[in-house]
Protein backbone atom coordinates (compact mmCIF):
# COMPACT_ATOMS: atom_id res chain seq x y z
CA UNK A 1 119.49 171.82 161.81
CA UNK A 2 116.08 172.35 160.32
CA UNK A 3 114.33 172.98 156.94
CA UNK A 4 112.65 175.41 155.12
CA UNK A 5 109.77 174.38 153.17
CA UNK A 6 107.63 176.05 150.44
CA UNK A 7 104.06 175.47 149.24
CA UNK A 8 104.56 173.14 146.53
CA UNK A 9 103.03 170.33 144.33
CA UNK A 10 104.20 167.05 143.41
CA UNK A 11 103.86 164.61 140.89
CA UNK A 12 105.23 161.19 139.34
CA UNK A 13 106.44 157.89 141.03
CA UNK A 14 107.83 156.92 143.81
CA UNK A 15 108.77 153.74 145.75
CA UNK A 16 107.36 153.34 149.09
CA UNK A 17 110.33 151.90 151.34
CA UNK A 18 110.78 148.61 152.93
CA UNK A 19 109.20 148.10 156.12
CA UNK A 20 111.36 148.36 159.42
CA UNK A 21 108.96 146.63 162.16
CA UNK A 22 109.51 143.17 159.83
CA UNK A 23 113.16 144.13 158.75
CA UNK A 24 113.97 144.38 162.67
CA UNK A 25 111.69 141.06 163.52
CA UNK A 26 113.52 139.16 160.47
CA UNK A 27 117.16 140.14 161.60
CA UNK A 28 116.71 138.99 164.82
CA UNK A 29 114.90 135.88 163.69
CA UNK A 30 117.94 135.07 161.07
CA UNK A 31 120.41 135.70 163.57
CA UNK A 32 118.82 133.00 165.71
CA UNK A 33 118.90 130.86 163.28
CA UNK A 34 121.78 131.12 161.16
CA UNK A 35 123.03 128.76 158.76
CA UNK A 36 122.91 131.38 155.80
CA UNK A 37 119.28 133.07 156.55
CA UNK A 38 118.47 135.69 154.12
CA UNK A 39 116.64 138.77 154.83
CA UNK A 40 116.00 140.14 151.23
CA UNK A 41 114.71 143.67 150.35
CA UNK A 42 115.85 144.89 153.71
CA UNK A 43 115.70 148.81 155.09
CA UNK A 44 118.78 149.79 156.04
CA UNK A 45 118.68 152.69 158.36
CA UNK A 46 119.52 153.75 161.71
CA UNK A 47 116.76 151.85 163.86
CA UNK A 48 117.46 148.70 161.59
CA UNK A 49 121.75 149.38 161.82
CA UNK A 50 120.90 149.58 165.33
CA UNK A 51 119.07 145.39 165.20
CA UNK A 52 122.04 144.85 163.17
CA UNK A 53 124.98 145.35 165.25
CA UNK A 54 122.92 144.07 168.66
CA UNK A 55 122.59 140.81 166.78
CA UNK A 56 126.64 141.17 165.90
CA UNK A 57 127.36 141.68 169.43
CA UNK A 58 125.42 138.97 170.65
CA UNK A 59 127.77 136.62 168.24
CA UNK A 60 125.62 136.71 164.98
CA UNK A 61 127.95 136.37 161.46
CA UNK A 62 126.30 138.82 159.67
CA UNK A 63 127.20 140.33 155.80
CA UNK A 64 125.13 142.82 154.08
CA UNK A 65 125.19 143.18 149.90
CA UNK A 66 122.92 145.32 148.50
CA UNK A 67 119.67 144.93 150.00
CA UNK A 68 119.86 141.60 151.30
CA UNK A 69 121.41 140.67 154.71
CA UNK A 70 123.13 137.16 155.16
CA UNK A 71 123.93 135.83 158.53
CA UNK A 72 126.03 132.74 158.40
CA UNK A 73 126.30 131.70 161.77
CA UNK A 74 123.61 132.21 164.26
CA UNK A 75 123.60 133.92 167.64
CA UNK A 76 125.72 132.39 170.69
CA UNK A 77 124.53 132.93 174.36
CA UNK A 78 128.14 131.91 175.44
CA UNK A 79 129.36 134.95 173.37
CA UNK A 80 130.69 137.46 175.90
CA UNK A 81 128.51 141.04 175.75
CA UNK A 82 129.54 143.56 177.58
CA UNK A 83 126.86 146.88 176.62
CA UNK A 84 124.69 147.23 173.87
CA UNK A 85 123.92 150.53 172.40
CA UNK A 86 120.57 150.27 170.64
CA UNK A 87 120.56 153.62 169.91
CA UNK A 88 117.17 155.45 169.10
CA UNK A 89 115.35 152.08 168.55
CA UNK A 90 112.55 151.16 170.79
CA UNK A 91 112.32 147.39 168.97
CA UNK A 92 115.86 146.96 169.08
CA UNK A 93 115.82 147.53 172.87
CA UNK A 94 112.88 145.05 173.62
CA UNK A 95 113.52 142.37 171.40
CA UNK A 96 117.34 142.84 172.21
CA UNK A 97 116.78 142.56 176.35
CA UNK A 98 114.92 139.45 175.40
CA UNK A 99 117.74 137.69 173.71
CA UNK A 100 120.11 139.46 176.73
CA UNK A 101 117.93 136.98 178.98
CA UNK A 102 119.05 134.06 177.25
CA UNK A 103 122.34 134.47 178.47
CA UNK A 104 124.00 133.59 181.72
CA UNK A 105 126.26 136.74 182.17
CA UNK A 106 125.25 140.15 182.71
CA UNK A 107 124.51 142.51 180.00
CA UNK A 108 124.24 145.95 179.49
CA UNK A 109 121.53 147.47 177.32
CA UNK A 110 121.08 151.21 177.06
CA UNK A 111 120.52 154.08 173.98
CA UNK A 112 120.30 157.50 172.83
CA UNK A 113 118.73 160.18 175.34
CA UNK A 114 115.15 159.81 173.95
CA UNK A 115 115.21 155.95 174.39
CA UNK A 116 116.02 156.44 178.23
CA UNK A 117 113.02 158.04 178.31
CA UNK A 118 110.78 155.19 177.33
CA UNK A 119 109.14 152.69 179.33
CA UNK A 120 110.45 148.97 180.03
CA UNK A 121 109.09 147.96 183.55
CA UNK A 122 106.59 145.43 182.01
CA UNK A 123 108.94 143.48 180.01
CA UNK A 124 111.87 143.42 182.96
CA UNK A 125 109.29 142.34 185.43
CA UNK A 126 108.36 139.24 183.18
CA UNK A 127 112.27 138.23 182.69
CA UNK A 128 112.39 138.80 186.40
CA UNK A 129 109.33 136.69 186.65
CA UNK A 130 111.22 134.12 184.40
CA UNK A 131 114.27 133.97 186.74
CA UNK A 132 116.24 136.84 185.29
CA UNK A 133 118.27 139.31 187.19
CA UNK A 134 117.13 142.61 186.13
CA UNK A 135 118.35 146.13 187.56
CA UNK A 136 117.49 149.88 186.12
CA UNK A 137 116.85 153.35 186.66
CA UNK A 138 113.04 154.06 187.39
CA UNK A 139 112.18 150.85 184.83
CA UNK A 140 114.09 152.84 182.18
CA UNK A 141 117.60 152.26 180.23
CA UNK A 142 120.40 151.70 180.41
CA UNK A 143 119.12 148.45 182.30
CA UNK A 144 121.32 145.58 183.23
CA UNK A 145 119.98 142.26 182.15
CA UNK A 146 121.08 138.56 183.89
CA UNK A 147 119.38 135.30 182.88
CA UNK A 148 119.47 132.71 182.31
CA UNK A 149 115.66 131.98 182.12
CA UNK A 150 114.44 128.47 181.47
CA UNK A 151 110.97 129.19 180.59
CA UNK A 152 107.53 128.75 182.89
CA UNK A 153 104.30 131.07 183.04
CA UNK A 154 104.49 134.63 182.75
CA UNK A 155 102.16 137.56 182.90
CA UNK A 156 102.39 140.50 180.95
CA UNK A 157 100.61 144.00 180.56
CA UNK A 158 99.64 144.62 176.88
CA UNK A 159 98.17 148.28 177.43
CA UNK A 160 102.14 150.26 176.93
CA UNK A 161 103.29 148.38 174.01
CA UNK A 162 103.15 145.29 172.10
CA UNK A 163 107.02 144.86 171.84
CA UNK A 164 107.59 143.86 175.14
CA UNK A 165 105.16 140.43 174.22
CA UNK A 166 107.06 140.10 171.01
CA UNK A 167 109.90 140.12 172.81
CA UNK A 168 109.00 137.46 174.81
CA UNK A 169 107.47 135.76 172.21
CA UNK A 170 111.15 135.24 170.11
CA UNK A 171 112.76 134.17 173.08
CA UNK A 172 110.74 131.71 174.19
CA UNK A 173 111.62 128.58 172.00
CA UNK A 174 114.79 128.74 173.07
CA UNK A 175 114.11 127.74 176.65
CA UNK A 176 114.42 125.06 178.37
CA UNK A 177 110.63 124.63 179.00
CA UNK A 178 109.13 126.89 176.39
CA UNK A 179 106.58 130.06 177.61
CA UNK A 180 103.01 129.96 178.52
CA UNK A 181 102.31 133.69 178.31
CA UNK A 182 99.12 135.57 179.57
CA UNK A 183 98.13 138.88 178.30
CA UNK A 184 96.50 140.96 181.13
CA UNK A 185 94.60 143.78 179.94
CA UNK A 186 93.92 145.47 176.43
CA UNK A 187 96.49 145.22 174.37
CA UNK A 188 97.84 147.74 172.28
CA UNK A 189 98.70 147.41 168.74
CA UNK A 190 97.72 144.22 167.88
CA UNK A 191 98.92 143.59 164.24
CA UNK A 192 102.57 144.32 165.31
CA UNK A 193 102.22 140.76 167.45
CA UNK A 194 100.82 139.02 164.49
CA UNK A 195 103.42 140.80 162.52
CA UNK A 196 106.02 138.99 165.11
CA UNK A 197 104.03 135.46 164.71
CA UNK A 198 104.32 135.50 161.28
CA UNK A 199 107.71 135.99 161.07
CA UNK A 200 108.52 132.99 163.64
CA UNK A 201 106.29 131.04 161.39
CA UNK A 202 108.42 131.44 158.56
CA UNK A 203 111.64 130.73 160.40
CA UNK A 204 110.08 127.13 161.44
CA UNK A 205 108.63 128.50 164.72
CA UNK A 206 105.23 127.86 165.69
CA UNK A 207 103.29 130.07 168.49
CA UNK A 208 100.04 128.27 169.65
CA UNK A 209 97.15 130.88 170.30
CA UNK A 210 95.12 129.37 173.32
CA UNK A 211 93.23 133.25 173.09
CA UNK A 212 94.11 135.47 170.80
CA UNK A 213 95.90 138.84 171.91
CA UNK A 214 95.47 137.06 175.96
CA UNK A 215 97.08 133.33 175.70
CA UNK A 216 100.10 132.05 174.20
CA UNK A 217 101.79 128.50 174.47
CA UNK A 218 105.81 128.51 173.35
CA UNK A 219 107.06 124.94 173.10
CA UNK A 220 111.33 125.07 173.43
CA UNK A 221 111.77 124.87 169.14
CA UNK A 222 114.81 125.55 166.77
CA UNK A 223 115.08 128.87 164.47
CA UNK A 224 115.41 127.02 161.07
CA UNK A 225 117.52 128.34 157.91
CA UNK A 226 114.64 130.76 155.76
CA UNK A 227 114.58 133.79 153.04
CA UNK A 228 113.08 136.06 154.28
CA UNK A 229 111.47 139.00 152.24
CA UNK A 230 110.48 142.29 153.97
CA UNK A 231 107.12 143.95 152.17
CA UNK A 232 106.46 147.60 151.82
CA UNK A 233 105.94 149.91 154.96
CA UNK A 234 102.61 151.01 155.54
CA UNK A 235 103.74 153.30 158.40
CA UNK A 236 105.65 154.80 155.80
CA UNK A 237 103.12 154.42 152.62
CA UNK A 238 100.60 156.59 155.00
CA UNK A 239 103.47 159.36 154.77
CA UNK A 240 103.52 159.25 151.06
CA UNK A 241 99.25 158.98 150.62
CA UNK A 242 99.11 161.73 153.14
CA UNK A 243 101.14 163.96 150.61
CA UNK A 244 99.28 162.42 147.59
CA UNK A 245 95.95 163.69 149.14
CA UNK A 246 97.58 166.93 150.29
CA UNK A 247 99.81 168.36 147.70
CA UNK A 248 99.71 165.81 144.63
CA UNK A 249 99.21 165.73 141.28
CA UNK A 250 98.86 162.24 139.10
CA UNK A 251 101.34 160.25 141.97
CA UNK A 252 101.93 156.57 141.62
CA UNK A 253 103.18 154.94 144.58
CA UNK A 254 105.41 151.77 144.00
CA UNK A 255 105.40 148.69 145.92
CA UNK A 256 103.19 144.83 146.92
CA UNK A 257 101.50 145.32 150.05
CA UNK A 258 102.24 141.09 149.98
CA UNK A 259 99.98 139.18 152.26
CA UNK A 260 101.76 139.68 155.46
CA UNK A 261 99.52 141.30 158.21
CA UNK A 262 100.51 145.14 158.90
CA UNK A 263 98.09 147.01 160.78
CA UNK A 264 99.17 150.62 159.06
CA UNK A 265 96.97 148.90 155.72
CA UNK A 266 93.88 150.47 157.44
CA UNK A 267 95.26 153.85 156.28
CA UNK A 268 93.73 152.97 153.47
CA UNK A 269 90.33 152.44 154.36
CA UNK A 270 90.71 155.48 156.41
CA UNK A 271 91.27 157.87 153.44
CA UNK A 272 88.03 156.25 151.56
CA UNK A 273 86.10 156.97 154.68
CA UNK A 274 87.63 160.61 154.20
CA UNK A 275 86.69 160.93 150.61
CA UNK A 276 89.46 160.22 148.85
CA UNK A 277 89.11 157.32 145.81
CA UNK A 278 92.11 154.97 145.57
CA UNK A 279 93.30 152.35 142.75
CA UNK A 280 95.55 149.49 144.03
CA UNK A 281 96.69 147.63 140.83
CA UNK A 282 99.65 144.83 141.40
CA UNK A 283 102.16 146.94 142.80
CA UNK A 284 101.22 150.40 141.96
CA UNK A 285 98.91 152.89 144.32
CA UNK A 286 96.72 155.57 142.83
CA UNK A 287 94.32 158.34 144.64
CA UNK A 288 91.73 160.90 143.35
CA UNK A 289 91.30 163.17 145.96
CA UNK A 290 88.28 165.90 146.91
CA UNK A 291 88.88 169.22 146.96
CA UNK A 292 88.27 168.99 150.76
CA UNK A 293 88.39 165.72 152.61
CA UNK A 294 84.73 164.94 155.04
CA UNK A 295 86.18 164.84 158.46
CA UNK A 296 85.51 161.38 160.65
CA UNK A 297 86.13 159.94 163.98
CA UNK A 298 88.94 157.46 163.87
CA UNK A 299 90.30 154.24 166.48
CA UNK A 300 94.17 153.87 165.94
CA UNK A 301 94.35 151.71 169.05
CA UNK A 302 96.02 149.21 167.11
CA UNK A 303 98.08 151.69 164.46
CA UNK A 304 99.86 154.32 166.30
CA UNK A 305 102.20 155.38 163.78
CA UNK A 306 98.80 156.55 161.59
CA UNK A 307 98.60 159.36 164.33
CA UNK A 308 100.72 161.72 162.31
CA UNK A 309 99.31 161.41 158.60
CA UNK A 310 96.05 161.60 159.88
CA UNK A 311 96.50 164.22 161.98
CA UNK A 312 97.69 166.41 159.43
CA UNK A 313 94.69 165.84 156.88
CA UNK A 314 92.82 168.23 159.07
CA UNK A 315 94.36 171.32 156.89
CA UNK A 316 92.20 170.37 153.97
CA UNK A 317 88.93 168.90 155.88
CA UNK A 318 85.65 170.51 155.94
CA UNK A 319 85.02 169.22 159.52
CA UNK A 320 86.55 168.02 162.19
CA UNK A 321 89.35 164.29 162.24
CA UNK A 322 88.89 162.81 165.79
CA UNK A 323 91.54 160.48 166.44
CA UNK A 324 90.98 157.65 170.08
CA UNK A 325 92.00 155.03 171.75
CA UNK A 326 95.73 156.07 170.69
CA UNK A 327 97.09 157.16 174.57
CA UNK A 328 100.13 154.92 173.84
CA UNK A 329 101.68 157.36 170.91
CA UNK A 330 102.48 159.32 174.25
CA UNK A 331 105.28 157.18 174.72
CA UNK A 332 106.84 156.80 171.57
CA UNK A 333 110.23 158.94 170.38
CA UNK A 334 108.56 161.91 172.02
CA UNK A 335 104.82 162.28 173.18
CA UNK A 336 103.34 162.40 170.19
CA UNK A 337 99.78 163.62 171.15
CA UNK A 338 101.34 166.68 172.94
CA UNK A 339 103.58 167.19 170.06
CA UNK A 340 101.00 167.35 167.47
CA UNK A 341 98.67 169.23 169.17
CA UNK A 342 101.34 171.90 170.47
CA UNK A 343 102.74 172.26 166.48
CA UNK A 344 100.33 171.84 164.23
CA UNK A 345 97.94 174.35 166.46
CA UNK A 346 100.83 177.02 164.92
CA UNK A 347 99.52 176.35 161.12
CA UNK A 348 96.06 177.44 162.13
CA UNK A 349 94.56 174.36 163.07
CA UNK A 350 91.81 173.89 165.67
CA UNK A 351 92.70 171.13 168.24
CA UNK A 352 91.11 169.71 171.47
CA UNK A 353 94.10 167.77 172.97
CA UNK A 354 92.79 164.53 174.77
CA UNK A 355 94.33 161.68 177.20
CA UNK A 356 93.81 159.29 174.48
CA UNK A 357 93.94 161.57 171.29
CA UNK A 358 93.34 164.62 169.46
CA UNK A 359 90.25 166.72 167.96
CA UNK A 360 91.54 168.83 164.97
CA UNK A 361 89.52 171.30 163.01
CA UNK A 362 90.69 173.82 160.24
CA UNK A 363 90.54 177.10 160.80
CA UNK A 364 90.39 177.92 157.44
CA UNK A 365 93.15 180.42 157.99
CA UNK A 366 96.24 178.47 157.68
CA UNK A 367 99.62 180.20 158.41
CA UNK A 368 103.20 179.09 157.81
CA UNK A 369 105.39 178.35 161.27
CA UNK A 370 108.65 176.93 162.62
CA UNK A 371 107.37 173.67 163.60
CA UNK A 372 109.44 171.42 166.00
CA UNK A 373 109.55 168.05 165.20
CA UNK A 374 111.47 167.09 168.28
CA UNK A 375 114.07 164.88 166.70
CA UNK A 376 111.13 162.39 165.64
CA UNK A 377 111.55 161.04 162.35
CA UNK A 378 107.58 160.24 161.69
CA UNK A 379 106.98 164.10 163.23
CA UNK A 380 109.57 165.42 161.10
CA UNK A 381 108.27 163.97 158.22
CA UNK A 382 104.47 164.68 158.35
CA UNK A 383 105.55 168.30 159.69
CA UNK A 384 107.34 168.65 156.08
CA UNK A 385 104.30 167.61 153.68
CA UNK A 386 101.75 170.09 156.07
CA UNK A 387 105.01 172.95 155.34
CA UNK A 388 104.08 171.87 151.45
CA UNK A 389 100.53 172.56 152.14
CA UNK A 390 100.38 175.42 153.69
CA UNK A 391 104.24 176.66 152.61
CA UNK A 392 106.39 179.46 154.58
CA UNK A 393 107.61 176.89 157.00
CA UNK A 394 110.17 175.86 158.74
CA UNK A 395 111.06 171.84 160.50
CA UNK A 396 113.57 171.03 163.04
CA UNK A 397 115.65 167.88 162.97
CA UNK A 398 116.29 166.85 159.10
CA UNK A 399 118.64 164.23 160.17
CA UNK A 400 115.53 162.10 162.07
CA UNK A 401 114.74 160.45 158.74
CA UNK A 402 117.80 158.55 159.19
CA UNK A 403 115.36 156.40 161.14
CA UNK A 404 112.69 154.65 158.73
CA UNK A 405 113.20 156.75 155.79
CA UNK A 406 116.55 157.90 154.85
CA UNK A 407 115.57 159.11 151.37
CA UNK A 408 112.73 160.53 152.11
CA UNK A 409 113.70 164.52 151.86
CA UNK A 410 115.52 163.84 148.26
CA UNK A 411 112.85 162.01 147.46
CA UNK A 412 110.11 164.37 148.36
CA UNK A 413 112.24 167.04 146.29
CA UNK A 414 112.73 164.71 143.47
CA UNK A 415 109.18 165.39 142.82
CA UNK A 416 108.52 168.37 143.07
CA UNK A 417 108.75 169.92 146.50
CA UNK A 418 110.78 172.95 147.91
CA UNK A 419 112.94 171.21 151.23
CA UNK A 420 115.21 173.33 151.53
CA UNK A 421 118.29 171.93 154.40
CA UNK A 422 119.46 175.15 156.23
C-alpha cells in the first residue's frame, strides 16, 4: 500500500501519544514484579503488543482496560517457552533475550524479516560471558537463548545500541550474585539507559553508578508492586513540531513532558537554535515559526530517532542542517541515513550522505515524488508531513504506523491534511 499526499495546512490540537521506549521498559518491569503493577497511560501498538505477549509467554498475568495494563502475577522462569515472536520490535528482542537468560531451558527468540536484520552479537556475547548458552545466525535472530546465568562481571560494547545494556541492566537483580557491568567504548544513546534506570527505580530497584555511561554495580534485588505512568513521546512530539514548523497554522500540541529523562526533549532546543519560538505552558506546546528556518550543525549521538524530523526541516531552511555523530540510525528498522538521503534527494533536496550522518541543503526547487519509506514507521511518517510541504506525493507502507503511532494518519487528516490511503 502507499499514500497520496497533497500540499496542505493544518491547524488546531492535538495530543502527542504516549511514549513506547518507557511503555516497553514499564511492562517488562511490572511483569517482573507482579502483584497487581499498573502501567497507566500506556501505548498500545504493535512494538508495545509485541512486550506484551513476550511477557505473557514468559508466564506474566497480564489484563489490559483502557489505557492501563494490570499484571497480577509476575513472570516465572520455570514457565515453559518454547519461541517468542517479537515481531518488528528491536526493545522487545533485547530486553526479552535478557529475561530468556534467566531461565534454565532453551528459548527461542526471533521476529519479522527486518528484525533479522539487526544486530545482537554484543548482548549474546555478554549472556555467554554470564554462563548462558547462546546460538544464532551471523549474531542475528532468530537466536536460541540457554541460561541460567547467576550473575558476575561482564563487558559490554555501548557504540551499536544502548538496549543491549538495558537489557542487562533489568536482568541483573534477579541473579544470584547481582552484575558488575563495564561499558567499553562510547556509548550510544545515553538517555534511553537513564530512561531504563529510572524505571527500575520506581519498581524498588536500585542501579549503583560507579561511572556514569562506563560502570554499573547490580546487587540480586526484588521487582516491587508500583503504578507506573508512561509520559508523552518525544520521538513522537518531534513528528508533530516538525509539521507545526512545516505546514501549521495556530497548532497546540497536548501533553506533560513530566520529569522523567527522554533524550528526544532536545528537539526542542534544536528548533530554537533553528529559529523557531516555542511556548511550553503546563501541558500545552506552542511554536511561531520563520518564514525560513537558519540552518545549523546538529550531534544526535544520543537521539537517533530526531534523525528524521530534522532531516526534513531542510525543505524550508535558508542554509544547510548538518546532522553527526548519528552512524547508529544505520541499524535501526532500515538504514536510516541511506534511506533519507536516497528519498528525500527526490523532493529537491541537496544532500552529502556521510558514515555518521547527512548534509542537506534546499534546492529551492522542490518537486513532489513517490518516496519509499521502507516499511519504517518514523520514515513513513516524516516522509508524509515533507508530501504536505511540498504536496504531489506519494509514501509507501501506511500500515508502519502501527508501530509508535497508530493514529497518526487520521490524526494528521483530522487537521487538516490531504492523506489519501490508495
Amino acid at each position: 500500500m502507499k499514500c497520496k499526499i497533497e500540499k496542505s495546512r493544518i491547524s488546531g490540537q492535538i495530543a502527542c501519544p504516549p511514549n513506547k521506549s518507557y511503555t516497553h521498559r514499564a511492562i517488562f518491569l511490572a511483569s517482573l514484579a507482579g502483584k497487581n503493577s499498573m502501567v497507566e497511560n500506556v501505548l498500545l501498538s504493535a512494538d508495545t503488543i509485541a512486550t506484551v505477549e513476550a511477557c505473557k509467554k514468559f508466564g506474566a498475568d497480564i489484563t489490559i482496560q483502557g489505557s492501563t495494563l494490570t499484571v497480577q502475577s509476575p513472570i516465572k522462569t520455570d514457565t515453559k517457552v518454547s519461541t517468542i515472536n517479537t515481531e518488528n520490535s528491536g526493545t522487545t528482542m533485547r530486553i526479552a533475550s535478557g529475561i530468556a537468560s534467566l531461565f534454565s531451558d532453551e528459548i527461542v527468540l526471533t521476529g519479522d524479516s527486518s528484525l533479522q536484520k539487526r544486530p545482537m552479537r554484543p548482548l549474546l556475547d555478554a549472556l555467554t560471558s554470564l554462563g548462558a548458552q547462546c546460538d544464532s545466525a551471523d549474531g542475528k535472530p532468530p537466536i536460541k537463548i540457554k541460561g541460567k546465568i547467576s550473575g558476575g562481571e561482564v563487558k559490554i560494547t555501548g557504540d551499536l545500541s544502548s538496549q543491549f545494556i538495558s537489557a542487562l541492566l533489568i536482568c541483573a537483580p534477579l541473579t544470584e550474585h547481582g552484575i558488575s557491568l563495564i561499558i567499553e567504548g562510547n556509548l550510544v544513546s545515553k538517555p534511553y539507559l537513564d530512561a531504563t534506570i529510572a524505571t527500575m527505580r520506581g519498581f524498588g530497584v536500585s542501579v549503583q553508578t560507579i561511572i556514569p555511561y562506563k560502570r554499573y554495580n547490580i546487587l540480586p534485588q526484588v521487582y516491587q508492586r508500583h503504578t507506573f505512568v508512561v509520559p508523552i513521546d518525544s520521538s513522537s512530539l518531534a513528528l508533530l513540531l516538525s509539521a507545526t514548523v512545516l505546514n501549521g497554522d495556530e497548532i497546540t500540541i497536548k501533553g506533560s513532558m513530566g520529569d522523567l529523562p527522554q533524550g528526544d526533549e532536545i528537539f526542542i532546543d534544536i528548533l530554537g537554535q533553528l529559529g523557531v519560538e516555542i511556548s511550553i505552558n503546563d501541558d500545552e506546546i506552542k511554536l511561531k515559526s520563520p518564514a525560513r528556518l537558519t540552518g545549523g550543525r546538529f550531534d544526535l549521538s544520543n537521539s537517533p530517532d530526531l534523525l528524521p524530523p530534522l532531516a526534513i526541516l531542510a525543505l524550508n531552511s535558508v542554509a544547510p542542517i548538518e546532522i553527526f555523530n548519528v552512524r547508529h540510525a544505520r541499524l535501526k528498522e532500515t538504514d536510516r541515513i541511506a534511506v533519507i538521503s536516497q528519498e528525500l534527494g527526490k523532493l529537491g533536496i541537496k544532500i552529502c550522505e556521510q558514515e555518521d550522518g547527512l548534509i542537506l541543503e534546499s534546492s529551492g526547487k522542490l518537486t513532489g515524488a513517490d518516496l519509499d519509506s521502507e516499511e519504517d514507521h518514523r520514515l513513513f511518517m516524516a516522509f508524509c508531513i515533507a508530501g504536505m510541504y511540498v504536496g504531489n506525493c506519494t509514501v509507501s507502507d501506511p500500515e508502519s504506523v502501527k508501530v509508535s503511532y497508530p493514529d497518526f494518519i487520521q490524526e494528521m487528516n483530522r487537521m487538516g491534511a490531504n492523506i489519501q490511503i490508495e
